[in-house]
N, C-alpha and C. Protein backbone atom coordinates (compact mmCIF):
# COMPACT_ATOMS: atom_id res chain seq x y z
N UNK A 1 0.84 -1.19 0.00
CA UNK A 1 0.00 0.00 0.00
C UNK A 1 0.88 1.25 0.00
N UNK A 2 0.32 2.24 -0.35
CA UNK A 2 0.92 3.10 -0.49
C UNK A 2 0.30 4.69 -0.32
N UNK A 3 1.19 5.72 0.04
CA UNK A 3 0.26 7.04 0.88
C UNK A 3 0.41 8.32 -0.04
N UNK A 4 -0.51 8.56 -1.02
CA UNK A 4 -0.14 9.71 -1.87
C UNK A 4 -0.23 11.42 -0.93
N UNK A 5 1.39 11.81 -1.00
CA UNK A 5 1.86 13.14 -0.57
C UNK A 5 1.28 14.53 -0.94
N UNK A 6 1.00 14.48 -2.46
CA UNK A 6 0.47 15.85 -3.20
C UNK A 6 1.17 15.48 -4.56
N UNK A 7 0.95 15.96 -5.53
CA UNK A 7 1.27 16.06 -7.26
C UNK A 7 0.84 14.80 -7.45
N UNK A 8 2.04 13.66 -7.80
CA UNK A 8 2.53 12.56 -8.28
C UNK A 8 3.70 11.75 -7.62
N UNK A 9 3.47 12.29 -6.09
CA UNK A 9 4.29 11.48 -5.49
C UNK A 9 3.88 10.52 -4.38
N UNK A 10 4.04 9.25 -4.71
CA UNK A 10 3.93 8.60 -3.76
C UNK A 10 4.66 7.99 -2.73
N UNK A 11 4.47 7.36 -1.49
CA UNK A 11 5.17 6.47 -0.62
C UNK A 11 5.13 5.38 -0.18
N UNK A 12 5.69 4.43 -0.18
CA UNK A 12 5.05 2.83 0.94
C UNK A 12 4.63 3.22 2.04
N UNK A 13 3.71 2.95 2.50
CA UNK A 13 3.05 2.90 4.02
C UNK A 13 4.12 2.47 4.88
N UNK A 14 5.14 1.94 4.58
CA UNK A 14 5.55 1.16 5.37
C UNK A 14 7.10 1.77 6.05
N UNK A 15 7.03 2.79 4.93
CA UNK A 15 8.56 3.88 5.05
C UNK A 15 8.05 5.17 5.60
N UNK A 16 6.76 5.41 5.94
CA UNK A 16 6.42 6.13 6.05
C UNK A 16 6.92 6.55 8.23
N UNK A 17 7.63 7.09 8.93
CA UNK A 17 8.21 7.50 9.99
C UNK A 17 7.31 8.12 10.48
N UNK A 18 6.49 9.26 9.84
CA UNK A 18 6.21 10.21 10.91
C UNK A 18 5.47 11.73 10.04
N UNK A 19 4.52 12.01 10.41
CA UNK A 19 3.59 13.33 10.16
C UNK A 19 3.44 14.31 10.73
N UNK A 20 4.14 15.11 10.19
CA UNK A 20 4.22 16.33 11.11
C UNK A 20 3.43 17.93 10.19
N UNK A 21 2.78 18.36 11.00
CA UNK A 21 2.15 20.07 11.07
C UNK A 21 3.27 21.23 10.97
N UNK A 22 3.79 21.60 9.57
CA UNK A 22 4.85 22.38 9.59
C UNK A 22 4.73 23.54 10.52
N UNK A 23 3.51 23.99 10.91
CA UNK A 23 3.32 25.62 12.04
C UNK A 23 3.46 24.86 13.34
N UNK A 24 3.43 23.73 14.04
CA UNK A 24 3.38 22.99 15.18
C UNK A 24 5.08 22.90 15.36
N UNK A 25 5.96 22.33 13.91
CA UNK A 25 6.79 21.86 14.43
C UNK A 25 7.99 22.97 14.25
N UNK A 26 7.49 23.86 13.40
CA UNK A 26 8.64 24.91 12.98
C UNK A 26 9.12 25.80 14.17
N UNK A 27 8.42 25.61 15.15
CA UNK A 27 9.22 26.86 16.54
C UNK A 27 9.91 26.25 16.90
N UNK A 28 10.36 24.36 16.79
CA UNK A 28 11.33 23.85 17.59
C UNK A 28 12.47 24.19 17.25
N UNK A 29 13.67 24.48 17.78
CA UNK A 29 15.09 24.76 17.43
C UNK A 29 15.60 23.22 17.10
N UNK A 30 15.01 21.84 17.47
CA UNK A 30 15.76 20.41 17.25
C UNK A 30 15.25 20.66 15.80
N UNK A 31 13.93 20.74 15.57
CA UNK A 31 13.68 20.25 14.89
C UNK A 31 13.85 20.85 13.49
N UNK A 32 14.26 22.28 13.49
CA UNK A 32 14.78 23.55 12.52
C UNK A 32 16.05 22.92 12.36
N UNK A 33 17.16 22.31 13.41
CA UNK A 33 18.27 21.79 13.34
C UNK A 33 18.01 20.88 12.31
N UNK A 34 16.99 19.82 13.04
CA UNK A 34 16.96 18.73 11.99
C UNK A 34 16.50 18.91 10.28
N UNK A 35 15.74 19.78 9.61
CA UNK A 35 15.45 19.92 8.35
C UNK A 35 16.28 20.53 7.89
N UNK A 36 17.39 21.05 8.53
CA UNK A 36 18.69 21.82 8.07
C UNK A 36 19.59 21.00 7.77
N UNK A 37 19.79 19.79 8.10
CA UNK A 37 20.78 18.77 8.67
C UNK A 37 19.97 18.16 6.76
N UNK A 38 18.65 17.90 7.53
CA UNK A 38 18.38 16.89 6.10
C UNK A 38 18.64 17.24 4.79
N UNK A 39 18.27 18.96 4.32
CA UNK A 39 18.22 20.04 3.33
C UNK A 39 20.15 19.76 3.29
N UNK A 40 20.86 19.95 3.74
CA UNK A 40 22.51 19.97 3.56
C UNK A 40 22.91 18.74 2.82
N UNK A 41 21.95 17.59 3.69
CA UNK A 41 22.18 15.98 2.75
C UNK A 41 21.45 15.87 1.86
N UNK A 42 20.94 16.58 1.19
CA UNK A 42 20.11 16.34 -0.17
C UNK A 42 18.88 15.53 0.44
N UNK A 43 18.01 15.28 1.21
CA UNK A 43 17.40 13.97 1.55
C UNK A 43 16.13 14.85 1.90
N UNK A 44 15.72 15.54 1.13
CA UNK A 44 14.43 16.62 1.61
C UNK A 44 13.97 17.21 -0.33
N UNK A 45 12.37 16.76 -0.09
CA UNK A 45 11.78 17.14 -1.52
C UNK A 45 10.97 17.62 -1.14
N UNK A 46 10.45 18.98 -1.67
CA UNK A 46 9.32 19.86 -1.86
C UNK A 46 8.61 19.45 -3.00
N UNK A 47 7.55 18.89 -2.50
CA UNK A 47 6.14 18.97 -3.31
C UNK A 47 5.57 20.09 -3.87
N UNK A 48 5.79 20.42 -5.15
CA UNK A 48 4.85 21.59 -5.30
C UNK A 48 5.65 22.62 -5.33
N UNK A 49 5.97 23.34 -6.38
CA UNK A 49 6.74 24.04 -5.87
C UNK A 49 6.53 25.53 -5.82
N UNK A 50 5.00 25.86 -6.37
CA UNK A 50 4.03 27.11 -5.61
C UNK A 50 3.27 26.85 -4.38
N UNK A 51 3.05 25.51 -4.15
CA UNK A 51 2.11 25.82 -2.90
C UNK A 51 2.68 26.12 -1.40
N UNK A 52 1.99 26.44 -0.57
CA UNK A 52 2.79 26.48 0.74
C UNK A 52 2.26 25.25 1.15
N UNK A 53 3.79 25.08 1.99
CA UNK A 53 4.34 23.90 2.52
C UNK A 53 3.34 23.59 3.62
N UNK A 54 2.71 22.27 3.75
CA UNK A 54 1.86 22.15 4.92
C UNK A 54 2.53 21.50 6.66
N UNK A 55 2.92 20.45 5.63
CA UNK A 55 3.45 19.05 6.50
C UNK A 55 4.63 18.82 5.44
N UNK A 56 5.52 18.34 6.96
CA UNK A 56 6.19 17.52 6.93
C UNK A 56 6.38 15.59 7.06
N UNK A 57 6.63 15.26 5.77
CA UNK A 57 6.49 13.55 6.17
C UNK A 57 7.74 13.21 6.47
N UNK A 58 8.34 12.47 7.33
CA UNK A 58 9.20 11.73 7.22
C UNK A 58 9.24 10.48 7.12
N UNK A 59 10.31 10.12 6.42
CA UNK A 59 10.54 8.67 5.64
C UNK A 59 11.74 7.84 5.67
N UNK A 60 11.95 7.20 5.51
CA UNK A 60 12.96 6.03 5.59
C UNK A 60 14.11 6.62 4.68
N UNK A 61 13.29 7.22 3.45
CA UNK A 61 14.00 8.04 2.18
C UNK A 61 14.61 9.05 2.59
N UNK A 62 14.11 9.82 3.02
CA UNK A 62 14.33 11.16 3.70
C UNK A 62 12.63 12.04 3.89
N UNK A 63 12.86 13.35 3.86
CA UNK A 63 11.73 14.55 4.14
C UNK A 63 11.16 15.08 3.03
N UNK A 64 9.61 14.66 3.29
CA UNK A 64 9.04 15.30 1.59
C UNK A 64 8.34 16.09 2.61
N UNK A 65 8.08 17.52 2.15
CA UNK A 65 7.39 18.96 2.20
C UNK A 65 6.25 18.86 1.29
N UNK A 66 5.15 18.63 2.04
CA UNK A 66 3.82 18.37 1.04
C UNK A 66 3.00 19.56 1.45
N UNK A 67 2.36 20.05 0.24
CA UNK A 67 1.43 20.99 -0.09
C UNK A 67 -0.03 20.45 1.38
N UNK A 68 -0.02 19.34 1.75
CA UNK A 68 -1.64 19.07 1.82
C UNK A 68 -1.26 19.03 3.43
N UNK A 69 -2.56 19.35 4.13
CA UNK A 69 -2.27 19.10 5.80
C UNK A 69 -2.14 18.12 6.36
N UNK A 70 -1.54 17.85 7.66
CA UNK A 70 -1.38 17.25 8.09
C UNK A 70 -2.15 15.95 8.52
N UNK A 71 -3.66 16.33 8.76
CA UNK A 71 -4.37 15.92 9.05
C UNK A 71 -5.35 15.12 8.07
N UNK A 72 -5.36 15.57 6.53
CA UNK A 72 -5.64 14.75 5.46
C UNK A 72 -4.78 13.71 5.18
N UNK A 73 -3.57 14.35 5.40
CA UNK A 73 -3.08 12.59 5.71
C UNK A 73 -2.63 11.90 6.30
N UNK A 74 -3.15 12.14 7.52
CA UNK A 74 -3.15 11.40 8.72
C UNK A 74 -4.58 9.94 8.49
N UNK A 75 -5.48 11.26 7.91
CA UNK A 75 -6.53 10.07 7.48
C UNK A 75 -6.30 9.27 6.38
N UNK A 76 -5.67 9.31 5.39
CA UNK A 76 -5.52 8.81 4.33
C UNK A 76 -4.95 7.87 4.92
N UNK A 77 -3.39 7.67 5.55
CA UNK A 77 -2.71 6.89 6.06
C UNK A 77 -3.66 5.99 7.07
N UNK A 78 -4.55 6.29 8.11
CA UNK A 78 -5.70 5.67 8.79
C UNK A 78 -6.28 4.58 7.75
N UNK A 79 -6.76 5.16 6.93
CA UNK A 79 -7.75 4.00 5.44
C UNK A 79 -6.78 3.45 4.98
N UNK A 80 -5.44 3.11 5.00
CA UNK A 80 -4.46 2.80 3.91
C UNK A 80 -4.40 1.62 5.43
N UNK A 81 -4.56 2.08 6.42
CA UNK A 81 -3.41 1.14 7.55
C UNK A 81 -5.01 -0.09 7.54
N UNK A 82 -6.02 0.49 7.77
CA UNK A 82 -7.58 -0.12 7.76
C UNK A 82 -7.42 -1.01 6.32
N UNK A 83 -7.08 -0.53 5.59
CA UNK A 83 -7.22 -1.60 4.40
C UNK A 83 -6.52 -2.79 4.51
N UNK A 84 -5.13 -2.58 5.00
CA UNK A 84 -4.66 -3.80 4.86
C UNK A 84 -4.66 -4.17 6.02
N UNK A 85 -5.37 -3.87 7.07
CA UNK A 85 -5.78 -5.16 8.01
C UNK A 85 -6.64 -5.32 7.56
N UNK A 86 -7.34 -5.29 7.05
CA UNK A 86 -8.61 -6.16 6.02
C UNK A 86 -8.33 -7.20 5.31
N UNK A 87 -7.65 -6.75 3.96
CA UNK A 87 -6.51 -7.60 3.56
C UNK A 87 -6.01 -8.82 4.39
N UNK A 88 -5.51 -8.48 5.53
CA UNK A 88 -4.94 -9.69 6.21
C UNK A 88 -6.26 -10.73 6.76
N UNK A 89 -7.20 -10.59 6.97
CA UNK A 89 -8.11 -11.06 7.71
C UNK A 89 -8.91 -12.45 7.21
């Protein structure tokens, strides 16, 4: 299965680390450290490259900057995780 980000990019569910609210997480100084750290290693893609940045995904790959909130795909990822325990059943 897999968790579509925004445009034409997709991910495995399964690389998928972590969803983050770019206005939630941007006051942290770790965490400004950390997208600085990633942006220096090449390991950070912007989705979109007019829209503003919503969320942050992190991945096994590295950091995609997606246009869409946090919370749309939080649910998406919810129905993606629901499907394949279905699947398994």
């Amino acid at each position: 299965m897999f968790l579509h980000l925004g445009e034409d990019i997709i991910v495995p569910k399964n690389s998928v680390i972590g969803i983050f609210d770019k206005e939630k997480c941007s006051s942290s100084i770790i965490t400004r450290e950390f997208i600085e750290i990633a942006e220096s290693e090449k390991k950070m893609l912007r989705i979109g490259s007019d829209e503003k940045i919503r969320t942050f995904v992190l991945t096994n790959e590295g950091i995609y900057l997606s246009p869409i909130s946090s919370i749309t795909l939080l649910k998406r990822f919810q129905q993606i995780y629901e499907l394949g325990n279905d699947e398994n059943s």
